[in-house]
Protein backbone atom coordinates (compact mmCIF):
# COMPACT_ATOMS: atom_id res chain seq x y z
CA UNK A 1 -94.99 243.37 95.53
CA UNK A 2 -95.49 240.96 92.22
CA UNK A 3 -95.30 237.81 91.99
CA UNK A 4 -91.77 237.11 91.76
CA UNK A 5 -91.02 238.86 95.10
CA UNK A 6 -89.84 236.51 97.38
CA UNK A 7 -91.79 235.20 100.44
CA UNK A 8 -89.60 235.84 103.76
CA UNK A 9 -88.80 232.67 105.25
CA UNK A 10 -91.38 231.62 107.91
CA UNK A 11 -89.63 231.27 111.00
CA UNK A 12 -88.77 228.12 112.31
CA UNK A 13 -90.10 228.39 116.02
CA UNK A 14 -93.50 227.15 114.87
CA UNK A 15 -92.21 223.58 114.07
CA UNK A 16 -90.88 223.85 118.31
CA UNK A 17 -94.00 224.56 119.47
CA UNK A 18 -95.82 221.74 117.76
CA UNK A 19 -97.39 218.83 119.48
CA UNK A 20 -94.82 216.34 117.13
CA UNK A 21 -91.17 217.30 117.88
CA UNK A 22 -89.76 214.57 116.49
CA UNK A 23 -89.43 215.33 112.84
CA UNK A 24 -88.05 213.12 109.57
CA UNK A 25 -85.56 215.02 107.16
CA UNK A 26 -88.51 214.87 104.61
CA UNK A 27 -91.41 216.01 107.03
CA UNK A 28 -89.06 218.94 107.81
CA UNK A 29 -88.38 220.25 104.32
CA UNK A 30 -92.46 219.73 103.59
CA UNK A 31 -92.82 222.63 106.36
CA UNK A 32 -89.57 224.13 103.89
CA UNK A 33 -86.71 223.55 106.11
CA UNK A 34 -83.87 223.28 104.09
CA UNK A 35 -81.02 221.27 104.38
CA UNK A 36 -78.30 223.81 105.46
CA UNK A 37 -81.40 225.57 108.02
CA UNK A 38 -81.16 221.80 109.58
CA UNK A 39 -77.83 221.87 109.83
CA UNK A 40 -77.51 224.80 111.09
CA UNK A 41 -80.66 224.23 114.42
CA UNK A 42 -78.17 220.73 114.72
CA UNK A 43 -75.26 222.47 115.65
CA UNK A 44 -73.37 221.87 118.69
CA UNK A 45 -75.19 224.56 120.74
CA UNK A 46 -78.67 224.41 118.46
CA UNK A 47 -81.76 224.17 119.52
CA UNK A 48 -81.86 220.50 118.21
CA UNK A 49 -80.56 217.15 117.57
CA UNK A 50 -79.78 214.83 114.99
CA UNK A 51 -81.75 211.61 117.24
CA UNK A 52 -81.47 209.30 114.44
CA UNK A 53 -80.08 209.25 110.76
CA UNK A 54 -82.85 211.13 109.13
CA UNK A 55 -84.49 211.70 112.33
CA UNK A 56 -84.46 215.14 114.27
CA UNK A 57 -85.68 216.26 117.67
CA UNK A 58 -87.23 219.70 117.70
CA UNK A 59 -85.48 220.90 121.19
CA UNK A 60 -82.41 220.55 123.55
CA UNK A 61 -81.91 217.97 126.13
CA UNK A 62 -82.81 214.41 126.42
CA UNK A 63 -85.74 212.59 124.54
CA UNK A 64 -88.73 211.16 126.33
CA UNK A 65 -90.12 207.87 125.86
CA UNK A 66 -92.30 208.49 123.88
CA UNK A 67 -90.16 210.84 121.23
CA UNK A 68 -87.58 207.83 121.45
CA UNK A 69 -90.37 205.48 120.21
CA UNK A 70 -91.72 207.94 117.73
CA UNK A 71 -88.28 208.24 116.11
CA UNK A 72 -87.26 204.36 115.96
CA UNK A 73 -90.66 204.11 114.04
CA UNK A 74 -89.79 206.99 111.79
CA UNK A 75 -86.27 205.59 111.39
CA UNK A 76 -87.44 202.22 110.59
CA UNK A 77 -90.67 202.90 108.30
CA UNK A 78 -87.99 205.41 105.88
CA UNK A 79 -88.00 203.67 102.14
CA UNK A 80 -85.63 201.38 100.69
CA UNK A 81 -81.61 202.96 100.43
CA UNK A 82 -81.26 203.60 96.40
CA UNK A 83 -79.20 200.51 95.34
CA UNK A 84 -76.57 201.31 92.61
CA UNK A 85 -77.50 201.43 88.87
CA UNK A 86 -77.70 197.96 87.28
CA UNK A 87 -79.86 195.92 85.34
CA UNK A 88 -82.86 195.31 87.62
CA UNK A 89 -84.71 191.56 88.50
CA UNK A 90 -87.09 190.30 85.90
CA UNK A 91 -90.16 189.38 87.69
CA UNK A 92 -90.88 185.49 86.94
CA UNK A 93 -94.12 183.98 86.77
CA UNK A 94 -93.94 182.50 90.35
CA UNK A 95 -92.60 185.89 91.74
CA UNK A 96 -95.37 188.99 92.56
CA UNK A 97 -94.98 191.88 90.25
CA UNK A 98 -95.98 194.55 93.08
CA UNK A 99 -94.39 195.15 96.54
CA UNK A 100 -95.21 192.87 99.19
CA UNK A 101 -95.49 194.68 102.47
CA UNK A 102 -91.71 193.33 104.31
CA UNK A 103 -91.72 192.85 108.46
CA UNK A 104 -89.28 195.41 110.51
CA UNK A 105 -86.76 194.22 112.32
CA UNK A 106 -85.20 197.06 114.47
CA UNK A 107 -81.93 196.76 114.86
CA UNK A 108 -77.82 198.57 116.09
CA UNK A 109 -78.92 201.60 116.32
CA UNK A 110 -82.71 201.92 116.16
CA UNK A 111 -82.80 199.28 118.43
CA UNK A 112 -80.39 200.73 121.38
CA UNK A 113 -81.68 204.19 120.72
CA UNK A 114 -84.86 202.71 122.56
């Protein structure tokens, strides 16, 4: 083995047994689950679900409580969509030049999920 041998993949039952099993798409490939490995767990007889946009549960069958609440959170807390290319607001004078923290509102979806 050198260095350029490939790693096998770790298996994915460790993420299932963890005490979180409600996951973001980002948290998930951080442990190196790829896209098409989360599609694949999502499908119609896979061991998970698709709870949210962006937002996965890590086993079959209905959420509890506190997994529902855990993924509105995640759901809501996700950054800003990418807006289309343009010419970007000049900050004024009267206007803050850094981000100021915004309120949540959960709503549609989010909000009936709980």
């Amino acid at each position: 083995m050198n260095h350029n041998t490939p790693l096998s993949p770790r298996p994915l039952s460790h993420l299932a047994e963890t005490h979180r099993r409600v996951l973001t798409t980002a948290q998930l490939r951080a442990h190196g689950v790829s896209a098409a490995e989360t599609t694949e767990q999502c499908r119609a007889d896979g061991p998970w679900q698709q709870f949210l946009p962006g937002v996965f549960l890590l086993h079959p069958g209905p959420p509890t409580s506190e997994e529902r609440l855990h993924a509105v959170l995640m759901y809501a807390a996700r950054g800003p969509v990418p807006q289309p290319a343009g010419v970007p607001a000049q900050p004024t004078a009267r206007q803050p030049r850094r981000p100021v923290p915004a309120d949540v509102m959960i709503t549609g979806l989010a909000a009936l999920t709980l």
